[in-house]
N, C-alpha and C. Protein backbone atom coordinates (compact mmCIF):
# COMPACT_ATOMS: atom_id res chain seq x y z
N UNK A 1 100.82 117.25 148.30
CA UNK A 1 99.49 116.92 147.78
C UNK A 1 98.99 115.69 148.53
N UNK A 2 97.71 115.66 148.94
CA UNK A 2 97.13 114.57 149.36
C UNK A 2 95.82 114.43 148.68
N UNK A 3 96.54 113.49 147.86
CA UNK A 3 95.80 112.75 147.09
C UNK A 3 95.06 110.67 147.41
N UNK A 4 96.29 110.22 148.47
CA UNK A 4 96.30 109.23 148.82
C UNK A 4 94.56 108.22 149.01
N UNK A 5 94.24 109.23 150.13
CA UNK A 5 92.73 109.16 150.29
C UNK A 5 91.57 108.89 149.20
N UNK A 6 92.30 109.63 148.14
CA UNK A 6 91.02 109.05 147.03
C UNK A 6 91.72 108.10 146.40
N UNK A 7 92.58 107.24 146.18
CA UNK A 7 92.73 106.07 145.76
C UNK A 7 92.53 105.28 146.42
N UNK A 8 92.16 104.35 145.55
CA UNK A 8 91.35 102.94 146.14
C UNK A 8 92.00 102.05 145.74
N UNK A 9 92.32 100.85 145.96
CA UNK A 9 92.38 99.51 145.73
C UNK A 9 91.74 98.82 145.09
N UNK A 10 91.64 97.69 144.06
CA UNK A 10 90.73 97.03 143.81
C UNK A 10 91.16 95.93 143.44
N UNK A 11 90.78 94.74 144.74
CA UNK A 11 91.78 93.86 144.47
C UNK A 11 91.41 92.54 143.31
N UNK A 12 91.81 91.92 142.61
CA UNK A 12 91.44 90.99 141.68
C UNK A 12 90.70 92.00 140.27
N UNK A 13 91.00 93.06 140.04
CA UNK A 13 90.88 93.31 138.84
C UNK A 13 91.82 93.80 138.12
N UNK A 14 91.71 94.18 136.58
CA UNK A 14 90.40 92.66 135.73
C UNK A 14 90.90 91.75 135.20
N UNK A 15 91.67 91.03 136.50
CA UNK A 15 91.95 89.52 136.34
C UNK A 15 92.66 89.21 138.08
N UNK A 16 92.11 88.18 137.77
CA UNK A 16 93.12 87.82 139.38
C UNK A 16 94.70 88.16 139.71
N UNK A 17 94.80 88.81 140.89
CA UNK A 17 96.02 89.04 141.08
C UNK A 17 96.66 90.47 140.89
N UNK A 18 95.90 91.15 140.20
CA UNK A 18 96.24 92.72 139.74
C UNK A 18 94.99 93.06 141.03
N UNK A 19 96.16 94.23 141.50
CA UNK A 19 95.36 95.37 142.48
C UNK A 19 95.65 96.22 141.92
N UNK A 20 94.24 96.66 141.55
CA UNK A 20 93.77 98.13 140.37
C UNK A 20 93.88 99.32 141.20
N UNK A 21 94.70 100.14 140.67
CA UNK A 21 94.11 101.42 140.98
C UNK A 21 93.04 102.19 140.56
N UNK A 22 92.04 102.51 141.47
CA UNK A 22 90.59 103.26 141.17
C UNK A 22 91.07 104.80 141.16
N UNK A 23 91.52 106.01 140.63
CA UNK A 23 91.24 106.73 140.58
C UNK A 23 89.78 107.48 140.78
N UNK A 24 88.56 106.99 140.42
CA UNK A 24 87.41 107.62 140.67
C UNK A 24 86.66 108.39 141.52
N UNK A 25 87.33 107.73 142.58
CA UNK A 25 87.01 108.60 144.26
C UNK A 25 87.42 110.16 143.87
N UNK A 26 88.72 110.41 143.13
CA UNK A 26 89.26 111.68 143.24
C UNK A 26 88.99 112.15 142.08
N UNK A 27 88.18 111.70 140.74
CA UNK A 27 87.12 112.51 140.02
C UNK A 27 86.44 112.88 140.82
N UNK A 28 85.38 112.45 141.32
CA UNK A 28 84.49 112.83 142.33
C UNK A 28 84.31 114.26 143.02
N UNK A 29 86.13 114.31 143.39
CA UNK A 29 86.44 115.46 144.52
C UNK A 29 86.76 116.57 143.67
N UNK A 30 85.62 117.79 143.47
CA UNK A 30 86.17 118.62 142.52
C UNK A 30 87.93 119.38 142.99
N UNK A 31 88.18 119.11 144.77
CA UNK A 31 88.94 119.88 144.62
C UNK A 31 90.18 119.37 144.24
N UNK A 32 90.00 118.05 144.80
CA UNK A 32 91.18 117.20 144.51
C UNK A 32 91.54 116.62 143.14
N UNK A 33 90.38 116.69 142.46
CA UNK A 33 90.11 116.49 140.93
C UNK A 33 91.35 117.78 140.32
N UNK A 34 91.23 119.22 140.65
CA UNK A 34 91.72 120.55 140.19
C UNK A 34 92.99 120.35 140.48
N UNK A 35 93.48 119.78 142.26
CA UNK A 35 94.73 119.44 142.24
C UNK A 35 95.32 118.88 141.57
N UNK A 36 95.37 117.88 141.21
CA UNK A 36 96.14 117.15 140.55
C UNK A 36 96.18 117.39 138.60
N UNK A 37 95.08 118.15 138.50
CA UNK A 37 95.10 118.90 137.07
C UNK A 37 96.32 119.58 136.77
N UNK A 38 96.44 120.81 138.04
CA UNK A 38 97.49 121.48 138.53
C UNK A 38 98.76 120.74 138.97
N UNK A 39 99.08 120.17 139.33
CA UNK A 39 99.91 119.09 139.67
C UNK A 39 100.51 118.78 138.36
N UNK A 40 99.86 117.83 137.61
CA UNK A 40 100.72 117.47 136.15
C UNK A 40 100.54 118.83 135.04
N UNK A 41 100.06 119.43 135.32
CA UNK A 41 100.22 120.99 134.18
C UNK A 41 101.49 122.14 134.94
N UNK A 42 101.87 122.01 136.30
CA UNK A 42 102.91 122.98 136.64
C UNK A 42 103.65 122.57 136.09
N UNK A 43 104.83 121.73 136.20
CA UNK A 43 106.26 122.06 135.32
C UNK A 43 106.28 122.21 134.08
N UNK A 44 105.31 122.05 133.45
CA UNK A 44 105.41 122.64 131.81
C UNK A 44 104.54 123.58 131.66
N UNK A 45 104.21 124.26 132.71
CA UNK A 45 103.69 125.93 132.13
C UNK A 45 104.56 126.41 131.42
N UNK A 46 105.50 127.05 131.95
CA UNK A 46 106.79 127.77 130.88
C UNK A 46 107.66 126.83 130.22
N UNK A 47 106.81 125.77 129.61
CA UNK A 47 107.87 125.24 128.43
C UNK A 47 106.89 125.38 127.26
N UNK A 48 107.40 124.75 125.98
CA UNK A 48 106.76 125.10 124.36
C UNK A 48 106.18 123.80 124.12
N UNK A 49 105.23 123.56 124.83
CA UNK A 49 103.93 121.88 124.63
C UNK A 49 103.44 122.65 123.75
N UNK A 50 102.87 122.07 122.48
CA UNK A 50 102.21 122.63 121.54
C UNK A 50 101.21 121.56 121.73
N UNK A 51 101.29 120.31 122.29
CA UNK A 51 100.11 119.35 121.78
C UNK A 51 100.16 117.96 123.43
N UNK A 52 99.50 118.44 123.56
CA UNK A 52 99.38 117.19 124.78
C UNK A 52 98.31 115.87 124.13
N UNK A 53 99.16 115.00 124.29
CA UNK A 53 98.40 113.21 123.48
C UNK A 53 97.99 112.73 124.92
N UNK A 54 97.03 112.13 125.32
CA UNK A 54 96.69 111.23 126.68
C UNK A 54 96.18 110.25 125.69
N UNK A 55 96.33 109.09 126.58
CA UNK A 55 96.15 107.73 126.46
C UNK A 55 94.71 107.31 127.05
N UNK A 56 93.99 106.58 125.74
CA UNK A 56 92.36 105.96 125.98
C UNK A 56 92.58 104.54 127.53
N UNK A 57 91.98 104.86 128.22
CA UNK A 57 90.87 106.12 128.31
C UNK A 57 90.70 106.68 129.64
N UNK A 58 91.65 106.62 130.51
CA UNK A 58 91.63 107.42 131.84
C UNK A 58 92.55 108.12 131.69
N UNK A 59 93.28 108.05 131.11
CA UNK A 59 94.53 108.98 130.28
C UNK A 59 93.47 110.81 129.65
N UNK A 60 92.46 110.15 129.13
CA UNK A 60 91.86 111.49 128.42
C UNK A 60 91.10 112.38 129.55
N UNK A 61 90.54 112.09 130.59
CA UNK A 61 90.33 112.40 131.89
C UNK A 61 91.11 113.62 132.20
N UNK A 62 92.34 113.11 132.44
CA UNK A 62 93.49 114.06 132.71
C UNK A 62 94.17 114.87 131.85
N UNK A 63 94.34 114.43 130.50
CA UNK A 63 95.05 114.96 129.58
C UNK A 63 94.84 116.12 128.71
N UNK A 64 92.77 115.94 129.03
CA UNK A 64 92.03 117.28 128.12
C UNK A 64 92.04 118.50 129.10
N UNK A 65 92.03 118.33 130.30
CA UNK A 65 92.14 119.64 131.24
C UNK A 65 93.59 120.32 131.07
N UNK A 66 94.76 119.11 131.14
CA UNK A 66 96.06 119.63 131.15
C UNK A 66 96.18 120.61 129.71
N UNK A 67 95.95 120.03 128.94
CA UNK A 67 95.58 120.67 127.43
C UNK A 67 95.29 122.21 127.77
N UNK A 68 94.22 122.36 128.17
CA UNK A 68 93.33 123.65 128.23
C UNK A 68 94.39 124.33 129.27
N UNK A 69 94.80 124.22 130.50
CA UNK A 69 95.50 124.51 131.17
C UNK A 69 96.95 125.09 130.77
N UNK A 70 97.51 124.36 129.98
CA UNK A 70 98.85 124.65 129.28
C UNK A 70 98.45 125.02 128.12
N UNK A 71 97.11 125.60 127.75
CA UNK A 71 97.10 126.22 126.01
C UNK A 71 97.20 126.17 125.22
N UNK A 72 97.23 124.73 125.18
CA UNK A 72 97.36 123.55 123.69
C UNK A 72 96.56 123.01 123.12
N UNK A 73 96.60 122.16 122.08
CA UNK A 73 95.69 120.84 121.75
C UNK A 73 95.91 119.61 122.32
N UNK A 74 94.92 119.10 121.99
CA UNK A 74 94.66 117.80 122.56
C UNK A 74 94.50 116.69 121.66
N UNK A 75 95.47 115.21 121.65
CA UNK A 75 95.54 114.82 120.22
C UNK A 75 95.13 112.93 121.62
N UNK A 76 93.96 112.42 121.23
CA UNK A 76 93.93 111.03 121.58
C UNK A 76 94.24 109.80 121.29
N UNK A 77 95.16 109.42 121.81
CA UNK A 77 95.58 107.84 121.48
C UNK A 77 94.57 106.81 121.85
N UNK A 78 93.98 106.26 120.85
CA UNK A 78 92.82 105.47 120.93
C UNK A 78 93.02 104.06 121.08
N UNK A 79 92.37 103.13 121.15
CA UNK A 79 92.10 101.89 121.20
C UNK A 79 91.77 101.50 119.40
N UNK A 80 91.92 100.65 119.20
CA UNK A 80 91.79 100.15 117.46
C UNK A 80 90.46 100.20 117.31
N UNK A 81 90.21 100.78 115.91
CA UNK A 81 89.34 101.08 115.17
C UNK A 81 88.19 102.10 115.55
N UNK A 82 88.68 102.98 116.56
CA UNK A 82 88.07 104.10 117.05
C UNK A 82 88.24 105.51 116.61
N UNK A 83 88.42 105.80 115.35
CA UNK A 83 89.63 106.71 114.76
C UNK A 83 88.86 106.79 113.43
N UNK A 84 88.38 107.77 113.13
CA UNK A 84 87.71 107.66 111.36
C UNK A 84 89.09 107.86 110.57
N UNK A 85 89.88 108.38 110.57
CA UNK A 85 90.84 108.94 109.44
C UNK A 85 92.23 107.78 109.59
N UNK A 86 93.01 108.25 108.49
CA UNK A 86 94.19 107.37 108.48
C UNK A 86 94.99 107.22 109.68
N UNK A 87 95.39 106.26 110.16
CA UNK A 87 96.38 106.08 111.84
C UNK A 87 97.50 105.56 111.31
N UNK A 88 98.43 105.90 112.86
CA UNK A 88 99.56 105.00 113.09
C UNK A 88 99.41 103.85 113.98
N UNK A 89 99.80 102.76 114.75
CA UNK A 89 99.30 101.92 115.28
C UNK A 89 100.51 101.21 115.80
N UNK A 90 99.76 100.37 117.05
CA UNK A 90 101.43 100.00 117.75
C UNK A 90 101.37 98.96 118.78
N UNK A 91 101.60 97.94 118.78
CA UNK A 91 101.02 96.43 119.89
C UNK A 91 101.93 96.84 121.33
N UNK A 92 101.41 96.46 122.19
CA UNK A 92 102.07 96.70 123.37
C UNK A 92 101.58 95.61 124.39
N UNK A 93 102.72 95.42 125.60
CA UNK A 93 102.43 94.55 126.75
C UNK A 93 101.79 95.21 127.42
N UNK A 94 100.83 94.82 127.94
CA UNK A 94 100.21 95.29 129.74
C UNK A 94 100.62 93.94 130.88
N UNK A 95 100.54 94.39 131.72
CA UNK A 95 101.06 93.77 133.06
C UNK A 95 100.00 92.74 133.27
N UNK A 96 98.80 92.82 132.75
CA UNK A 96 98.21 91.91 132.79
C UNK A 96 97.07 91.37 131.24
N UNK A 97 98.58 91.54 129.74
CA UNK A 97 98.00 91.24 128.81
C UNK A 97 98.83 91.87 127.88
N UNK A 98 97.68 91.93 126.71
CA UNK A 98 98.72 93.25 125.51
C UNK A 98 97.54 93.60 125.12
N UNK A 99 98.03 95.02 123.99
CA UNK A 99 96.72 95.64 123.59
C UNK A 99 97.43 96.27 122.49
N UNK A 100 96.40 97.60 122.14
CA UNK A 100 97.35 98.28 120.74
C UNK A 100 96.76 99.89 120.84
N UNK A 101 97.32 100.88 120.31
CA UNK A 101 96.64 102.04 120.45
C UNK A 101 96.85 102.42 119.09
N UNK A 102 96.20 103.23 118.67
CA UNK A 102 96.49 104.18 117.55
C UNK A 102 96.21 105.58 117.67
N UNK A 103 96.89 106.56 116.74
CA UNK A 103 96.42 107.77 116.68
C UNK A 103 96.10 108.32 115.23
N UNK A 104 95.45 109.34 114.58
CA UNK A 104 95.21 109.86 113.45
C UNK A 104 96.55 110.18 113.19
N UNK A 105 97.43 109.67 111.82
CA UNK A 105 98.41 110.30 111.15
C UNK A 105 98.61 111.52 110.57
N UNK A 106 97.87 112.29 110.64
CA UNK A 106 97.78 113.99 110.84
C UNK A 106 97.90 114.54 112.21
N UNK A 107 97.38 113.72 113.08
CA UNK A 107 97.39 114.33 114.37
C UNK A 107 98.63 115.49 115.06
N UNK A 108 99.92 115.01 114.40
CA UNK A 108 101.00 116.43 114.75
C UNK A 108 101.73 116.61 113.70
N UNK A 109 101.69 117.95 113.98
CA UNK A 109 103.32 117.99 113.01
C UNK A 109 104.48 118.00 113.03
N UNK A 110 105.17 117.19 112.08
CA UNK A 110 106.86 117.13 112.19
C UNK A 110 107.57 117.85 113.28
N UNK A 111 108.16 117.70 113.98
CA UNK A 111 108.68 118.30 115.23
C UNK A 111 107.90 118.70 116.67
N UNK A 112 106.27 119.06 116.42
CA UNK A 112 105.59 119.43 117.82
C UNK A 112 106.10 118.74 118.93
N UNK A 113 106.17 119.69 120.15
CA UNK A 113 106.52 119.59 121.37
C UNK A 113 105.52 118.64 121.84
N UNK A 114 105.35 117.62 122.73
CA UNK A 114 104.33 116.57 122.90
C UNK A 114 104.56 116.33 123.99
N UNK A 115 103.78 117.03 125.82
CA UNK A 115 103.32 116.44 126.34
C UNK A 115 102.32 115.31 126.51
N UNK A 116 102.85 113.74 126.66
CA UNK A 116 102.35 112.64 127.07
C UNK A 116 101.73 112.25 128.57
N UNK A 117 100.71 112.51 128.82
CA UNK A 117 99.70 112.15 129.59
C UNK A 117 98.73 110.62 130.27
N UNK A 118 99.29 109.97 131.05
CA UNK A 118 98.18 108.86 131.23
C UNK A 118 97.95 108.74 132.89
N UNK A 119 97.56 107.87 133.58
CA UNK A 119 96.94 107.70 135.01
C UNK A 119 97.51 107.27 135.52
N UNK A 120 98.19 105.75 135.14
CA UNK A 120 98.90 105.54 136.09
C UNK A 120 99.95 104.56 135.18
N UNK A 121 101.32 104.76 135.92
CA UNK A 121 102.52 104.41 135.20
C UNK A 121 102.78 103.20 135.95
N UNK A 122 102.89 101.87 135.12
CA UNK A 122 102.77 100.36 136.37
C UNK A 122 103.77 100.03 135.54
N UNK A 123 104.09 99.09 134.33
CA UNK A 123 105.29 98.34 134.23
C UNK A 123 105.68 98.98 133.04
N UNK A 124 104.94 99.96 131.92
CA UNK A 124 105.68 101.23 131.39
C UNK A 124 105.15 100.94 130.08
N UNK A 125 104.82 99.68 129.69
CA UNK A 125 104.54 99.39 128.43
C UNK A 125 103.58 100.43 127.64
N UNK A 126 102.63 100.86 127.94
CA UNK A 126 101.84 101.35 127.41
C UNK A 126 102.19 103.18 127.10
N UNK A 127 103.25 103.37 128.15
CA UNK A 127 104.13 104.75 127.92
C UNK A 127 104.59 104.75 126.97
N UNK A 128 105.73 103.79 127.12
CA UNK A 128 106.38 103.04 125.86
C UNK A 128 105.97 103.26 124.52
N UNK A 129 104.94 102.34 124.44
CA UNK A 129 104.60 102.35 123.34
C UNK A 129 103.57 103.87 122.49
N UNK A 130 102.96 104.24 123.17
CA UNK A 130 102.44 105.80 123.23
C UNK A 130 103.79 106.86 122.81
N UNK A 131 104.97 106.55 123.45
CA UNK A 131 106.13 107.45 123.06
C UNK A 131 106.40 107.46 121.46
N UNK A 132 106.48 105.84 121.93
CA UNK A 132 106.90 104.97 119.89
C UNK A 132 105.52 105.79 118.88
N UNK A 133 104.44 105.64 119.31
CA UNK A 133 103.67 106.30 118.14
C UNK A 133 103.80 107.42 117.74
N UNK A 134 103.98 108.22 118.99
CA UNK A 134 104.41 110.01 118.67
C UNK A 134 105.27 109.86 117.85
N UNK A 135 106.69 109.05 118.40
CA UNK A 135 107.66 109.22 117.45
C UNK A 135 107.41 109.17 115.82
N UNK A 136 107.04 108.38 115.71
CA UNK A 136 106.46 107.56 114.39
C UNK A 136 105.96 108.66 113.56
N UNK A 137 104.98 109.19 114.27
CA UNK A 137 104.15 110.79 113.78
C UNK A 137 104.66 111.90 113.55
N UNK A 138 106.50 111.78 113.88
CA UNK A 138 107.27 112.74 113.75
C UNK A 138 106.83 114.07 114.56
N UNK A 139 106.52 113.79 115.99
CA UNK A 139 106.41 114.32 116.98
C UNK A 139 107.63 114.20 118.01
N UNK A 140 107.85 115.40 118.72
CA UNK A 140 108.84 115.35 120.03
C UNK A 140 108.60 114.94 121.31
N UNK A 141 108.78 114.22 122.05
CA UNK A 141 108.09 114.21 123.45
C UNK A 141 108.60 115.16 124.17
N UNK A 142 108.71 115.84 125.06
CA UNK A 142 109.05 117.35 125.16
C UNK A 142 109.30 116.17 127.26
N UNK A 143 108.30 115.59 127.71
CA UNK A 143 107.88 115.43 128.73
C UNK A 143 106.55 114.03 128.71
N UNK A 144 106.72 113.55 129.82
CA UNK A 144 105.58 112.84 130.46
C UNK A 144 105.06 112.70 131.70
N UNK A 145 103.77 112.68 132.30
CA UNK A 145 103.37 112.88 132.83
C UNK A 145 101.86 111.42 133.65
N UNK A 146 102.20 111.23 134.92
CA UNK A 146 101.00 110.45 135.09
C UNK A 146 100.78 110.98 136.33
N UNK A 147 99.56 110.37 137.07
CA UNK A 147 98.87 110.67 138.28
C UNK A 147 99.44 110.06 139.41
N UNK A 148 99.64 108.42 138.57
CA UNK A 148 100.39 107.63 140.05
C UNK A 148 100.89 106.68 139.29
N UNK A 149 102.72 106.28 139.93
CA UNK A 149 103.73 105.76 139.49
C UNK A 149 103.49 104.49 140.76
N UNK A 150 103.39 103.13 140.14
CA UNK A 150 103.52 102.37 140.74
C UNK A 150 104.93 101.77 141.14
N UNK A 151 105.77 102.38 141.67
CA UNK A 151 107.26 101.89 142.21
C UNK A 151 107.53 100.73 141.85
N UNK A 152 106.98 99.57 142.33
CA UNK A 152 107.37 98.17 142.79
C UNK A 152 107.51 97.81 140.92
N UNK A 153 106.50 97.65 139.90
CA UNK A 153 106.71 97.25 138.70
C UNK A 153 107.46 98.15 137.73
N UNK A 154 108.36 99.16 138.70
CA UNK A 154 109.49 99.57 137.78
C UNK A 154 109.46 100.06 135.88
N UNK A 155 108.12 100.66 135.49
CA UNK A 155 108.11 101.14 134.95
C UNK A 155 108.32 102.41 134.53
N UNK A 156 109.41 103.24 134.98
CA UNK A 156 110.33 104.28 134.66
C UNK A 156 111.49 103.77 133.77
N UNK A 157 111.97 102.41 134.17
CA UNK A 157 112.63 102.02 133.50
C UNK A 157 112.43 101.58 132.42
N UNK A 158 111.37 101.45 131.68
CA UNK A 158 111.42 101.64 130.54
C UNK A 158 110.96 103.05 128.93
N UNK A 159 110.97 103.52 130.18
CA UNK A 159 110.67 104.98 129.52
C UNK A 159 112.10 105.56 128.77
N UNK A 160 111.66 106.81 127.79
CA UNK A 160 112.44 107.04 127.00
C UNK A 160 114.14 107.98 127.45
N UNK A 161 115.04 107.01 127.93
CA UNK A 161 116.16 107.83 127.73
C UNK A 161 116.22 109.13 128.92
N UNK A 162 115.95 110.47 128.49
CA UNK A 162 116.44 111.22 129.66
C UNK A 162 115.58 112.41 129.45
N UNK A 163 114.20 112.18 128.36
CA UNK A 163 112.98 112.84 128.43
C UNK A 163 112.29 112.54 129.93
N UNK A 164 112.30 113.48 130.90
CA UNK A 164 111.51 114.46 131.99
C UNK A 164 109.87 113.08 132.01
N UNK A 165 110.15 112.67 132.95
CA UNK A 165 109.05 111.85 133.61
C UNK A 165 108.34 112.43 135.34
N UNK A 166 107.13 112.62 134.77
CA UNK A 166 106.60 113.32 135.84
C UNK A 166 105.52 112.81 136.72
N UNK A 167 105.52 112.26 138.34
CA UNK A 167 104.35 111.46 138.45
C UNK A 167 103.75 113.06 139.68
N UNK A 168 102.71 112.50 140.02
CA UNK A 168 102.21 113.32 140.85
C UNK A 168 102.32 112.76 141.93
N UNK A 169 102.13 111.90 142.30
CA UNK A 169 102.49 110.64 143.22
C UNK A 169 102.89 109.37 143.11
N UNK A 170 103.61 108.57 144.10
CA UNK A 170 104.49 107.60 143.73
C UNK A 170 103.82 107.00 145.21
N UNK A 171 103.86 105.41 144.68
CA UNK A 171 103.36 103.70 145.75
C UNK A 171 104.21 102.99 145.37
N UNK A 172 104.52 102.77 146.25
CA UNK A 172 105.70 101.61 146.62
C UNK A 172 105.07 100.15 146.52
């Protein structure tokens, strides 16, 4: 896959010292947009995802096509107080801060298979903690999945144990 070309750089955001990855170039590209749809939806065609969760908010980008693609639902991990109904909720580090997500406490049921979905995997926290809420919800993570694995901040290593981590591409 060459995807390389539509990522961008962006250096000093949004804070000094973080070089952002822009995904946007490769929204843009319907075809390269489809690739990489395809890309994180092949290895779990023939498995039992009942519910793919992506992460607010470039996470949902990717995560509602994979959904439709693999023949599931689509359950969003939000940002606080974006959620009308009862949530679960969960503080987490970012590489450049902390934050919190929540999801509706109905959102799965006891055991569902739960492809996890987000953009880009940098020091893991926010995987992390996205895993911890499923759990919480008495959901399975079946698998995870991002667009681009930033190597150098070693966030694989904090992912769950010996649940199937899937990038589409990997930067060193």
């Amino acid at each position: 896959m060459h995807i390389l070309p539509f990522i961008r750089d962006i250096a000093d955001f949004p804070r000094p010292g973080i070089a952002f990855k822009d995904l946007t170039p490769l929204l843009g590209d319907a075809a390269a947009f489809a690739q990489v749809i395809d890309a994180l939806a092949a290895p779990f065609r023939h498995s039992r995802i009942e519910q793919v969760c992506a992460i607010e908010a470039r996470g949902f980008i990717f995560g509602a096509p994979v959904a439709i693609a693999l023949g599931c639902g689509f359950v969003p991990l939000r940002k606080p107080g974006k959620l009308p109904a009862r949530t679960f909720a969960i503080d987490y580090a970012l590489e450049y801060g902390s934050d919190r997500i929540e999801m509706h406490a109905d959102a799965l049921q006891p055991g569902q298979q739960v492809l996890l979905i987000d953009d880009v995997l940098a020091t893991g926290g926010t995987l992390a903690a996205a895993a911890e809420l499923i759990a919480c919800s008495g959901g399975r993570i079946a698998a995870a999945a991002v667009v681009v694995e930033l190597l150098a901040l070693r966030g694989r290593e904090r992912w769950v144990g010996d649940v199937p981590l899937h990038s589409v591409v990997s930067l060193a």
